[in-house]
C-alpha atoms as a PDB file:
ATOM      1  CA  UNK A   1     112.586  90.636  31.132  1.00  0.00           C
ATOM      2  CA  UNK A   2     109.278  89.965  33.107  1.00  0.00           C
ATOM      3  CA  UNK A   3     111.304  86.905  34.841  1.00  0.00           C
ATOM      4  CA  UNK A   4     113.842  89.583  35.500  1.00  0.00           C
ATOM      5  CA  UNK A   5     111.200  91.730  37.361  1.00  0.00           C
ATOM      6  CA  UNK A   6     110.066  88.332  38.972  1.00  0.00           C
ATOM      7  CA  UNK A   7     113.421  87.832  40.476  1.00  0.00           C
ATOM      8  CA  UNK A   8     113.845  90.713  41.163  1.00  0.00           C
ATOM      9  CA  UNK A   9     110.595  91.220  43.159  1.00  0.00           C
ATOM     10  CA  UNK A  10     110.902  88.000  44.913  1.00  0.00           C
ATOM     11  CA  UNK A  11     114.588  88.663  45.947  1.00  0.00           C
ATOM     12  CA  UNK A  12     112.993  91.987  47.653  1.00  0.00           C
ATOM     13  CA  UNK A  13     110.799  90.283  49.515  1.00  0.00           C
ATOM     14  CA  UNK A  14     112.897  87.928  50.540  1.00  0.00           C
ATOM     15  CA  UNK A  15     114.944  90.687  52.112  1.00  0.00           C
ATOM     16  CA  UNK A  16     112.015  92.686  53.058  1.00  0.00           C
ATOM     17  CA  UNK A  17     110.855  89.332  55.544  1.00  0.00           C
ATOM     18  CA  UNK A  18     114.526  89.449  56.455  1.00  0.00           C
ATOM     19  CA  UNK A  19     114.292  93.019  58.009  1.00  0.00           C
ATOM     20  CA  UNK A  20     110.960  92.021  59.701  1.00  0.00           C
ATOM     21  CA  UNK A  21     112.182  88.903  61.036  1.00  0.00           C
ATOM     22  CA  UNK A  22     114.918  91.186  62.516  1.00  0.00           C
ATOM     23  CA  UNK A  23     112.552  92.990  63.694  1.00  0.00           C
ATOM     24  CA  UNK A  24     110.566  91.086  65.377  1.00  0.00           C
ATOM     25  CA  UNK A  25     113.482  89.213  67.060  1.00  0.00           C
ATOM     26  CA  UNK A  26     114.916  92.498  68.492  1.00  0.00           C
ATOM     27  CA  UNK A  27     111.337  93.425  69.944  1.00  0.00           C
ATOM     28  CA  UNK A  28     111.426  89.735  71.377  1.00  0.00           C
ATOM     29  CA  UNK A  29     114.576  90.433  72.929  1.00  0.00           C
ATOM     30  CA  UNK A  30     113.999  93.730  74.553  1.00  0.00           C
ATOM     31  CA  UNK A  31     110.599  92.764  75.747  1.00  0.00           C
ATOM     32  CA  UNK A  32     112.597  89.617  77.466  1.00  0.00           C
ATOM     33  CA  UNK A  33     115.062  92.109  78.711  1.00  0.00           C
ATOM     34  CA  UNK A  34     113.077  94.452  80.349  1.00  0.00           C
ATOM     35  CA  UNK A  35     110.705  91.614  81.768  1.00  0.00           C
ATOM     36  CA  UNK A  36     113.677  90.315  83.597  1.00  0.00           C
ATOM     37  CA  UNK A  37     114.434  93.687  84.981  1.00  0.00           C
ATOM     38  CA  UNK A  38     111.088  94.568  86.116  1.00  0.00           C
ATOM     39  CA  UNK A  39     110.596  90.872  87.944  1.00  0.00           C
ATOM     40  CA  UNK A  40     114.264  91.924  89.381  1.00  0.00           C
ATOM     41  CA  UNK A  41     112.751  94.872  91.032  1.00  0.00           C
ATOM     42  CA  UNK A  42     109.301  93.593  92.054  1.00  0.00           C
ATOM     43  CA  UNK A  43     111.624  91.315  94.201  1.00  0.00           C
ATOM     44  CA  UNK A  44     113.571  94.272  95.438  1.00  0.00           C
ATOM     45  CA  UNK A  45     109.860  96.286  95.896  1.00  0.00           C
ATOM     46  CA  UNK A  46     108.649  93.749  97.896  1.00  0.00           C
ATOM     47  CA  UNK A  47     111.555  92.808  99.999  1.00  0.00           C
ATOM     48  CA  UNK A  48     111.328  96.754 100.809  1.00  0.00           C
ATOM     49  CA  UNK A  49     107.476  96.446 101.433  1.00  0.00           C
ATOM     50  CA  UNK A  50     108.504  93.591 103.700  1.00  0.00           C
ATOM     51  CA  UNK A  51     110.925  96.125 105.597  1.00  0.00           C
ATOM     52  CA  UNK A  52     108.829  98.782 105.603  1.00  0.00           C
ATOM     53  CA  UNK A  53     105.752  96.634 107.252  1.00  0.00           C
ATOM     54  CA  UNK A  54     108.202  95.794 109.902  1.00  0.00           C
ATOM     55  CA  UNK A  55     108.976  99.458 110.848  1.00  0.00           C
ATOM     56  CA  UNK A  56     105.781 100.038 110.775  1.00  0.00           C
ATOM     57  CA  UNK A  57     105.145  97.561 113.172  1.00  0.00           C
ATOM     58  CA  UNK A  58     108.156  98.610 115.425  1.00  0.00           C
ATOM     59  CA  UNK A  59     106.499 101.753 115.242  1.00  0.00           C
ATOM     60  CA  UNK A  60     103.489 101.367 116.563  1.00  0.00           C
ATOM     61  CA  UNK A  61     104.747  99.086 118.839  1.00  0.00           C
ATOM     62  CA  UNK A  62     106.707 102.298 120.617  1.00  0.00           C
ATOM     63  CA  UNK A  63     103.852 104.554 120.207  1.00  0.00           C
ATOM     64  CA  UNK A  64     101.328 101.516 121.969  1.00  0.00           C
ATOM     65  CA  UNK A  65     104.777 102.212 124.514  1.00  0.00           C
ATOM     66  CA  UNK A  66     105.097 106.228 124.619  1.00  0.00           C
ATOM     67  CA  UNK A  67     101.160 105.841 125.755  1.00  0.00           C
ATOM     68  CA  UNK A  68     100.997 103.633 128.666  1.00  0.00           C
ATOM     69  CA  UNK A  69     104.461 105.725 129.867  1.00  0.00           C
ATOM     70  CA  UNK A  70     101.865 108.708 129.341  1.00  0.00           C
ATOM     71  CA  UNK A  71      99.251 107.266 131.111  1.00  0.00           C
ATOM     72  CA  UNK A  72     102.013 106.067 134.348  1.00  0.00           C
ATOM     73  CA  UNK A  73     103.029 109.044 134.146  1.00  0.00           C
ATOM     74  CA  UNK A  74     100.159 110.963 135.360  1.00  0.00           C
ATOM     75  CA  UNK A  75      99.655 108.358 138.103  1.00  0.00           C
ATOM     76  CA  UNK A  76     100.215 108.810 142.180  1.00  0.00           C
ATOM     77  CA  UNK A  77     103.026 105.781 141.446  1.00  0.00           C
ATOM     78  CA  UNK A  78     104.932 107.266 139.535  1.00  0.00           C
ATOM     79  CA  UNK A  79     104.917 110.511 141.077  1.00  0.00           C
ATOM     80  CA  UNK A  80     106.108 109.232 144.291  1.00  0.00           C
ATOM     81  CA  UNK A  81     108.906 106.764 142.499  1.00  0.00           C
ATOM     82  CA  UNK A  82     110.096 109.802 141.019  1.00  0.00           C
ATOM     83  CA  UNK A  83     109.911 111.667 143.930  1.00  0.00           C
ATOM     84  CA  UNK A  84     111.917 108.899 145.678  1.00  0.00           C
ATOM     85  CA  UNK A  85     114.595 108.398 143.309  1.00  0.00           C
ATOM     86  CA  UNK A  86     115.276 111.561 141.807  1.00  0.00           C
ATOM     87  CA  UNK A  87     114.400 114.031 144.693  1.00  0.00           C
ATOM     88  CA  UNK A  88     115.737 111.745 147.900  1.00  0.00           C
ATOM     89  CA  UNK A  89     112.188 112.531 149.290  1.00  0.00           C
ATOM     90  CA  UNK A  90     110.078 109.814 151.489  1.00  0.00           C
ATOM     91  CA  UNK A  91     106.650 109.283 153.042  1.00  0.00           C
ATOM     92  CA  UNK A  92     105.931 110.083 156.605  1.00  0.00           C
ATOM     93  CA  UNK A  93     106.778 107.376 159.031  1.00  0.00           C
ATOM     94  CA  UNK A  94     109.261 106.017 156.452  1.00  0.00           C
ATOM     95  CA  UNK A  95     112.807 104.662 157.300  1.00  0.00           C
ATOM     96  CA  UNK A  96     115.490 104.938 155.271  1.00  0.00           C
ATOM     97  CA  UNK A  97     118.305 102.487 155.238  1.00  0.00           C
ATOM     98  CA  UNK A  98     121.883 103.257 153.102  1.00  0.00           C
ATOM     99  CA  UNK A  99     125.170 101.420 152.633  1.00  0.00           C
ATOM    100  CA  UNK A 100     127.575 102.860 154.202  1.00  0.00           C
ATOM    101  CA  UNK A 101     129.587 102.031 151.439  1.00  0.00           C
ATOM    102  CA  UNK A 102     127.832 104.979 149.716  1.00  0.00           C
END
């Protein structure tokens, strides 16, 4: 009878280190799972960083442009170019010359 328990007891451990092993081996796989997912998107996250810096970039780039329009803008020049083009006016003593194709 007590080898009976003995068997008995062994044969549940046996199993027992079975369901750990299994376990353990499911963990391993999930935890390999998600690490491939997560490396996945830290290449997508920084290809969008990447992105992002360069419309940043583009942005400041037109706001560096909207400025110096701003600052033409309130010059003599430009006041004059746009009274020239848009308003047909000219400066005294000017001559004006148009195609007569026009």
């Amino acid at each position: 009878m007590a080898r009976r328990a003995a068997y008995r007891k062994r044969r549940q451990n046996k199993f027992g280190m079975f369901l750990v092993f299994i376990v353990v081996v499911m963990l391993t796989v999930v935890v390999a799972v998600r690490g491939i997912e997560m490396k996945a998107k830290l290449a997508d996250n920084r290809q969008r960083e990447a992105e992002l810096e360069a419309q940043i970039a583009a942005e400041e780039e037109r706001t560096q442009e909207i400025e110096e329009m701003e600052k033409y803008s309130e010059t003599l020049g430009y006041t004059e170019e746009v009274a020239k083009e848009k308003l047909g006016l000219v400066n005294e003593g000017e001559i004006i010359f148009r195609d007569e194709s026009h």
